[in-house]
C-alpha atoms as a PDB file:
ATOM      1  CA  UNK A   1       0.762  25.429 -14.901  1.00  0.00           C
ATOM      2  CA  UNK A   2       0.171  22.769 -12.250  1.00  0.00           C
ATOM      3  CA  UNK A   3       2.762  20.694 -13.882  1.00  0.00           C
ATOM      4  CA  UNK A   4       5.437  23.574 -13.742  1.00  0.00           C
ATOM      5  CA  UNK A   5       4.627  24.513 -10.120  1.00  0.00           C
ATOM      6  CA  UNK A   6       5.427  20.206  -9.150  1.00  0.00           C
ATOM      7  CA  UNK A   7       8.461  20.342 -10.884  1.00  0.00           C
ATOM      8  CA  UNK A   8       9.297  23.593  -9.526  1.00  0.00           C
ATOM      9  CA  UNK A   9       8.836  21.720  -6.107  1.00  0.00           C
ATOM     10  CA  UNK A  10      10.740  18.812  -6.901  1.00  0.00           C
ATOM     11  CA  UNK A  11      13.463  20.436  -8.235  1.00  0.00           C
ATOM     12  CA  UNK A  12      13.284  22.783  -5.102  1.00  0.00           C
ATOM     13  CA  UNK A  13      13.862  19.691  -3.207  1.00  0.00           C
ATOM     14  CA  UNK A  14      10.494  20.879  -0.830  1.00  0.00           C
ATOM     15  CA  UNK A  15       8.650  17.570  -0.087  1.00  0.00           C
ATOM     16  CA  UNK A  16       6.658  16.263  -3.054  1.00  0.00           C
ATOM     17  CA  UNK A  17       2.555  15.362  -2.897  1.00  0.00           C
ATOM     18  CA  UNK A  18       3.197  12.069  -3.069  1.00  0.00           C
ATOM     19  CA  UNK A  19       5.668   9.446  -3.075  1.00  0.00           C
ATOM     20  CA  UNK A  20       4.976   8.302  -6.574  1.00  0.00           C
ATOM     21  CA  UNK A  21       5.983  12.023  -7.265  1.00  0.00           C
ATOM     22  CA  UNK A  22       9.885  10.348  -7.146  1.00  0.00           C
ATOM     23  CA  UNK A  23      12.069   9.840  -9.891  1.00  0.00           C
ATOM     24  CA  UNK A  24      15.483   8.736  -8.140  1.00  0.00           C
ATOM     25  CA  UNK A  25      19.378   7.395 -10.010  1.00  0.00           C
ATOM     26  CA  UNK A  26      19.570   4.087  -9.659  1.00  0.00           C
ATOM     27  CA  UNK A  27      22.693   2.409  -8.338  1.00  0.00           C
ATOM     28  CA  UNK A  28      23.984   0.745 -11.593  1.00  0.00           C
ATOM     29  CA  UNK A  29      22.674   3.591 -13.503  1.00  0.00           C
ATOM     30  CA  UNK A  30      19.168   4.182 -14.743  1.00  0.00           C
ATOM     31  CA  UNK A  31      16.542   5.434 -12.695  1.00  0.00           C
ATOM     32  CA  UNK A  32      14.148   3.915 -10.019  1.00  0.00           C
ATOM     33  CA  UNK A  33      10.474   5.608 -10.830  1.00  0.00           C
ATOM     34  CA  UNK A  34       8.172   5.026  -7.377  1.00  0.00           C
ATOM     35  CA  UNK A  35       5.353   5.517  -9.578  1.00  0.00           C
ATOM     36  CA  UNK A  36       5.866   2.070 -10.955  1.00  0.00           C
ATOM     37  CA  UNK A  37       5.946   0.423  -7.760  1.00  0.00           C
ATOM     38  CA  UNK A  38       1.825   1.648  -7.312  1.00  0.00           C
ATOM     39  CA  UNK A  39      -0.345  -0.996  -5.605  1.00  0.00           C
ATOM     40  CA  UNK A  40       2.784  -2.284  -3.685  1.00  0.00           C
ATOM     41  CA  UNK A  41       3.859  -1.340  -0.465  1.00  0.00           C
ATOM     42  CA  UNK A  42       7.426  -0.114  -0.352  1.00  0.00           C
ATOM     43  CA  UNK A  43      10.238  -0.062   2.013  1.00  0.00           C
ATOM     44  CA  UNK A  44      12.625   2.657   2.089  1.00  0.00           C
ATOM     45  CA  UNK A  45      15.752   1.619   3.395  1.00  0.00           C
ATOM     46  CA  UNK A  46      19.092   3.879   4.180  1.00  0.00           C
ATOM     47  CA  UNK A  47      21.990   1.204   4.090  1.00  0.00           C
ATOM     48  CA  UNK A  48      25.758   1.492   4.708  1.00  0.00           C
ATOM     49  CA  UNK A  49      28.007  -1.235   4.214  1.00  0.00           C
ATOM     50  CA  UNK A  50      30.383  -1.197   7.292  1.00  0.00           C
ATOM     51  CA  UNK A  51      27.825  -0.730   9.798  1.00  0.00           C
ATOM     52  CA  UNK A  52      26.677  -2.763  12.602  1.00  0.00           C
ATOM     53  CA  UNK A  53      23.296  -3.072  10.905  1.00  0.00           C
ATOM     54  CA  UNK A  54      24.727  -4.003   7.293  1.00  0.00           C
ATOM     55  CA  UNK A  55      23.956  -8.015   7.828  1.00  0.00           C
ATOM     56  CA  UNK A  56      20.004  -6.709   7.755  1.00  0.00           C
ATOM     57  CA  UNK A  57      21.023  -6.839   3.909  1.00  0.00           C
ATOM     58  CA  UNK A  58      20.507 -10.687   4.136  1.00  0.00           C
ATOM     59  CA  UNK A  59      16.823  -9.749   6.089  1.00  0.00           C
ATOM     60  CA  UNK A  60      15.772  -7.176   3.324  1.00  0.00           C
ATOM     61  CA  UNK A  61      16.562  -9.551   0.098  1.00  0.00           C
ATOM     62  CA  UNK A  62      14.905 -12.676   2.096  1.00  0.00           C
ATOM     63  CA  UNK A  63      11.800 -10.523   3.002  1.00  0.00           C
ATOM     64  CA  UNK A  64      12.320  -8.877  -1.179  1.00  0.00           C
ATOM     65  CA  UNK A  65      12.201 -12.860  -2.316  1.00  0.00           C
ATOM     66  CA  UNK A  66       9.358 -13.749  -0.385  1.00  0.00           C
ATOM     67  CA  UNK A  67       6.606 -10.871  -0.685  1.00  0.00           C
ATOM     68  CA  UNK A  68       8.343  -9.204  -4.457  1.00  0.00           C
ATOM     69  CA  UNK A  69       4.460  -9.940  -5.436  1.00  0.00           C
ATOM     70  CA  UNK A  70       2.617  -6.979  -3.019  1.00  0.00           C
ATOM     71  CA  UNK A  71       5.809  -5.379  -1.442  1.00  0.00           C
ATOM     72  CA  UNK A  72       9.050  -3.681  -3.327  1.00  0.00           C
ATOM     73  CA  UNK A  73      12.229  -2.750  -0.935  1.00  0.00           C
ATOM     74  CA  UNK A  74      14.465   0.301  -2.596  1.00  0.00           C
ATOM     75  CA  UNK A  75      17.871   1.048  -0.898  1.00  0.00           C
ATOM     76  CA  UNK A  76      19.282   4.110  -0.307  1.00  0.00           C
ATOM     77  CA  UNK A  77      23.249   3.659   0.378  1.00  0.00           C
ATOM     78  CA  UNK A  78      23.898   7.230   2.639  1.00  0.00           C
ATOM     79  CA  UNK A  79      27.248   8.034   4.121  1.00  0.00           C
ATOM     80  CA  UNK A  80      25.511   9.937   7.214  1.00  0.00           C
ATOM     81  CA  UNK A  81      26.734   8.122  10.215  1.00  0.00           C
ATOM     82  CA  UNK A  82      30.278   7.730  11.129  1.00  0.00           C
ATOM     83  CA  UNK A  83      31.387   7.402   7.493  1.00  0.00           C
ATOM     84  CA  UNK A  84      30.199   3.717   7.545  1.00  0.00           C
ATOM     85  CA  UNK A  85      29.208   3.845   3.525  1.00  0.00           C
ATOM     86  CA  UNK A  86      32.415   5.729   1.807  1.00  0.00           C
ATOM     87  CA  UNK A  87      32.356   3.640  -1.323  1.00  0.00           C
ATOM     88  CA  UNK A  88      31.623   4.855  -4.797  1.00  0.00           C
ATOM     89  CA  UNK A  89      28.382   3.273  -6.600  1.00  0.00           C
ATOM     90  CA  UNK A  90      29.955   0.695  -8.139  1.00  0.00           C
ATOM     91  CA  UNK A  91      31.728  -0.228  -4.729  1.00  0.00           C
ATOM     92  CA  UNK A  92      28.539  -0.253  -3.089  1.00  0.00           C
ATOM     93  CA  UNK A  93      26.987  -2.680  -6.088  1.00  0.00           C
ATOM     94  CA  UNK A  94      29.672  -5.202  -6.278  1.00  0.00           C
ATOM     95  CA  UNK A  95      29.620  -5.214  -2.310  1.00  0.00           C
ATOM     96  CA  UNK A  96      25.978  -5.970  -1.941  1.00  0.00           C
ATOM     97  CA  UNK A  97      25.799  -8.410  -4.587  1.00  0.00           C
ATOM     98  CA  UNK A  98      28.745 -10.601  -3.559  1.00  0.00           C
ATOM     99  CA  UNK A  99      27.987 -10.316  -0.040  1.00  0.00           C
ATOM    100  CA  UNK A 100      24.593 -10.293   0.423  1.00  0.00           C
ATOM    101  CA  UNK A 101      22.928 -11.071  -3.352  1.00  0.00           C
ATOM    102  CA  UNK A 102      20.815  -8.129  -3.221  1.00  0.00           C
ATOM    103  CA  UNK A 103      18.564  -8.073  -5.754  1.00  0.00           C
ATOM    104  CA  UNK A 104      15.851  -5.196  -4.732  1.00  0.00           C
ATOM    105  CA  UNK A 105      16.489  -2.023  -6.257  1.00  0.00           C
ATOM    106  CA  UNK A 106      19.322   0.464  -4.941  1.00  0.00           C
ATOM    107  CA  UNK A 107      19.342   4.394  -5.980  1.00  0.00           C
ATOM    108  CA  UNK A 108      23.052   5.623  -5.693  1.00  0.00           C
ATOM    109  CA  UNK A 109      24.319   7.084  -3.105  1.00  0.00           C
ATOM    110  CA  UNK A 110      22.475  10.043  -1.486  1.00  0.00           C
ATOM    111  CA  UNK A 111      22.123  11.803   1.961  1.00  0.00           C
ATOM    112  CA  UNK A 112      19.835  11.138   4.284  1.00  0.00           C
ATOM    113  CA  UNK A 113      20.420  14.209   6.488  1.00  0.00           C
ATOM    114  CA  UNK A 114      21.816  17.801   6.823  1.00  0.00           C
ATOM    115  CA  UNK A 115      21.382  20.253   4.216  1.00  0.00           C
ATOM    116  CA  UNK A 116      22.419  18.283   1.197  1.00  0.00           C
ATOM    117  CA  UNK A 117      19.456  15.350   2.018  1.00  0.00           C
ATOM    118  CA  UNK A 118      17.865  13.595  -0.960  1.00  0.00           C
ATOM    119  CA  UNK A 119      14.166  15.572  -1.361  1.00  0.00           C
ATOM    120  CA  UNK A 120      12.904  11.935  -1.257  1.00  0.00           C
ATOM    121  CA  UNK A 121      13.820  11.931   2.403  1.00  0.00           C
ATOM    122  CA  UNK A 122      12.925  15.557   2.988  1.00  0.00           C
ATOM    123  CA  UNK A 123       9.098  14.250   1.950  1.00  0.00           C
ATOM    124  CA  UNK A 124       9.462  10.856   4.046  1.00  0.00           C
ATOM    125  CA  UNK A 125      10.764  12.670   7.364  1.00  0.00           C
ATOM    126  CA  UNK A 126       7.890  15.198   6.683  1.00  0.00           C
ATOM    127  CA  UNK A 127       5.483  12.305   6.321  1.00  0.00           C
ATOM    128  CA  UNK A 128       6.580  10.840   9.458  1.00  0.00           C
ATOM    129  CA  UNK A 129       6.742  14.147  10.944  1.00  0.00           C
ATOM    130  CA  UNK A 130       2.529  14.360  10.350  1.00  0.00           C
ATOM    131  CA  UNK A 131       2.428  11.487  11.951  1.00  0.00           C
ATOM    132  CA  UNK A 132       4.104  12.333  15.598  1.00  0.00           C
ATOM    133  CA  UNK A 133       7.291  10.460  14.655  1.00  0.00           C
ATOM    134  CA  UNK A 134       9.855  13.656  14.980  1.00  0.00           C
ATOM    135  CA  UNK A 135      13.423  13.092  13.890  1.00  0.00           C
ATOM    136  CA  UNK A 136      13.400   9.318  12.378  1.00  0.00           C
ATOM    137  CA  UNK A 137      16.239   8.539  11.009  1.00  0.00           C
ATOM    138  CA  UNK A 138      18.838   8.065  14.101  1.00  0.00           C
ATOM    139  CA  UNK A 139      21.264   5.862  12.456  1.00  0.00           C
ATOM    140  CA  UNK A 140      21.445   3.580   9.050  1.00  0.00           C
ATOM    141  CA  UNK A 141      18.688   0.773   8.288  1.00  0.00           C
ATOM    142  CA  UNK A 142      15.915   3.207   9.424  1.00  0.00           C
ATOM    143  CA  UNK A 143      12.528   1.769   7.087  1.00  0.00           C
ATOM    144  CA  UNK A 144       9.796   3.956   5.995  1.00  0.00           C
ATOM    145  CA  UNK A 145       6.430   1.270   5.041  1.00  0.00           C
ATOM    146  CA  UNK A 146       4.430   3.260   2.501  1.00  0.00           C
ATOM    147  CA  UNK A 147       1.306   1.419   1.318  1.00  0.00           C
ATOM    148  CA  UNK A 148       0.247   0.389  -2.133  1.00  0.00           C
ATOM    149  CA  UNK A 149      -1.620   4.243  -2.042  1.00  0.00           C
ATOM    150  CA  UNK A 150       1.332   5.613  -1.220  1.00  0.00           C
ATOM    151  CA  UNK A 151       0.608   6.792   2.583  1.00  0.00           C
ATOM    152  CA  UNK A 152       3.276   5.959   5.385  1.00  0.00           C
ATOM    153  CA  UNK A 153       2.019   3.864   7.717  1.00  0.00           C
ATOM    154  CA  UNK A 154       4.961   2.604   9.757  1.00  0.00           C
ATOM    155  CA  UNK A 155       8.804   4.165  10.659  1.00  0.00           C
ATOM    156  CA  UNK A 156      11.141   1.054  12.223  1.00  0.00           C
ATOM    157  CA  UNK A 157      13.762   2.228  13.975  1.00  0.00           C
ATOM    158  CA  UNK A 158      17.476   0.469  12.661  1.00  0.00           C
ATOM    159  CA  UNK A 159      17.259  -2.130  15.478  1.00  0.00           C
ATOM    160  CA  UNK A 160      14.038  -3.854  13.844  1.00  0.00           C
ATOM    161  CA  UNK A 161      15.210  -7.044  11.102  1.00  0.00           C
ATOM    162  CA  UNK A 162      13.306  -7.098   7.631  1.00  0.00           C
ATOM    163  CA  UNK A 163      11.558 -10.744   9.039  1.00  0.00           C
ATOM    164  CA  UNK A 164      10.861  -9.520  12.519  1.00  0.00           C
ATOM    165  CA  UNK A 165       7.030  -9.359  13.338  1.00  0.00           C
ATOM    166  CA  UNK A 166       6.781  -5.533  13.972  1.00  0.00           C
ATOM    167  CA  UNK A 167       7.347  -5.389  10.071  1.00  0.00           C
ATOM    168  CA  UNK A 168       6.338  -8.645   8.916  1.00  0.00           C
ATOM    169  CA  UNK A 169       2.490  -7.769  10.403  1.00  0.00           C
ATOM    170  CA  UNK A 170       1.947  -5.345   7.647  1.00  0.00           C
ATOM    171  CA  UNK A 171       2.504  -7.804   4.966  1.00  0.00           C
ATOM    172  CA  UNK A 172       0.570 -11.016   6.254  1.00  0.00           C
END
């Protein structure tokens, strides 16, 4: 019964228990399973590709490369603000390899807002939410830090870069 009542939630798209609760499409295909990523922190990223913020692409595979062993990064391409991600998948793949030789894993394409938003970020927003932080996601490169239990323990606003102290004092 307790199993059908969390799938009834996910599927519901109400905010899950945890974030290892998450089974998301990857970008290439697949899926991306959070629950694998347990003991590691994680950063949630929503990207876009013709944004101001899109060279943090560069930030987020350098800080990937050099902390893989206790932190994973998963992007979440979103077309929320200003139409600044309107490419298909595949687009979005080719783009951030050739440009920016991303090599963290990317979920496809999802919303990060309004009524059609991914139930991963209905749960992250709520997280935040519990934690005084109303209405986090103003714009695109907005990172959720989850530690390796799970909890959220920091929101950076799109302005922060992937090696800037504020983010880089979690992992040290």
């Amino acid at each position: 019964m307790k199993v059908f009542l969390m799938m009834l939630v996910l599927t519901a798209g109400i905010a899950a228990g945890s974030i290892y609760d998450f089974k998301v499409d990857g970008l290439t295909g697949g899926s991306i399973n959070f629950r694998d990523f347990k003991g590691k922190k994680i950063l949630v990223v929503n990207t876009a590709s013709k944004c101001g913020y899109t060279h943090q692409y560069e930030g987020l595979e350098e800080l990937y490369k050099k902390y893989k062993d206790k932190l994973v990064i998963v992007g979440f391409p979103a077309n929320n603000f200003k139409s600044q991600e309107p490419g298909s998948n595949d687009e979005i793949a080719e783009f951030c390899k050739k440009n920016y030789g991303v090599s963290f894993p990317m979920a496809g394409k999802v919303s990060v807002q309004g009524k059609d938003m991914a139930p991963i970020y209905k749960y992250l927003i709520a997280e935040a939410e519990k934690k005084g932080i109303k209405d986090p996601i103003k714009w695109n490169f907005t990172k959720f830090l989850l530690d390796e239990k799970g909890a959220l323990i920091a929101v950076f606003p799109s302005k922060v870069e992937p090696m800037s102290e504020d983010l880089l004092k979690y992992l040290n």
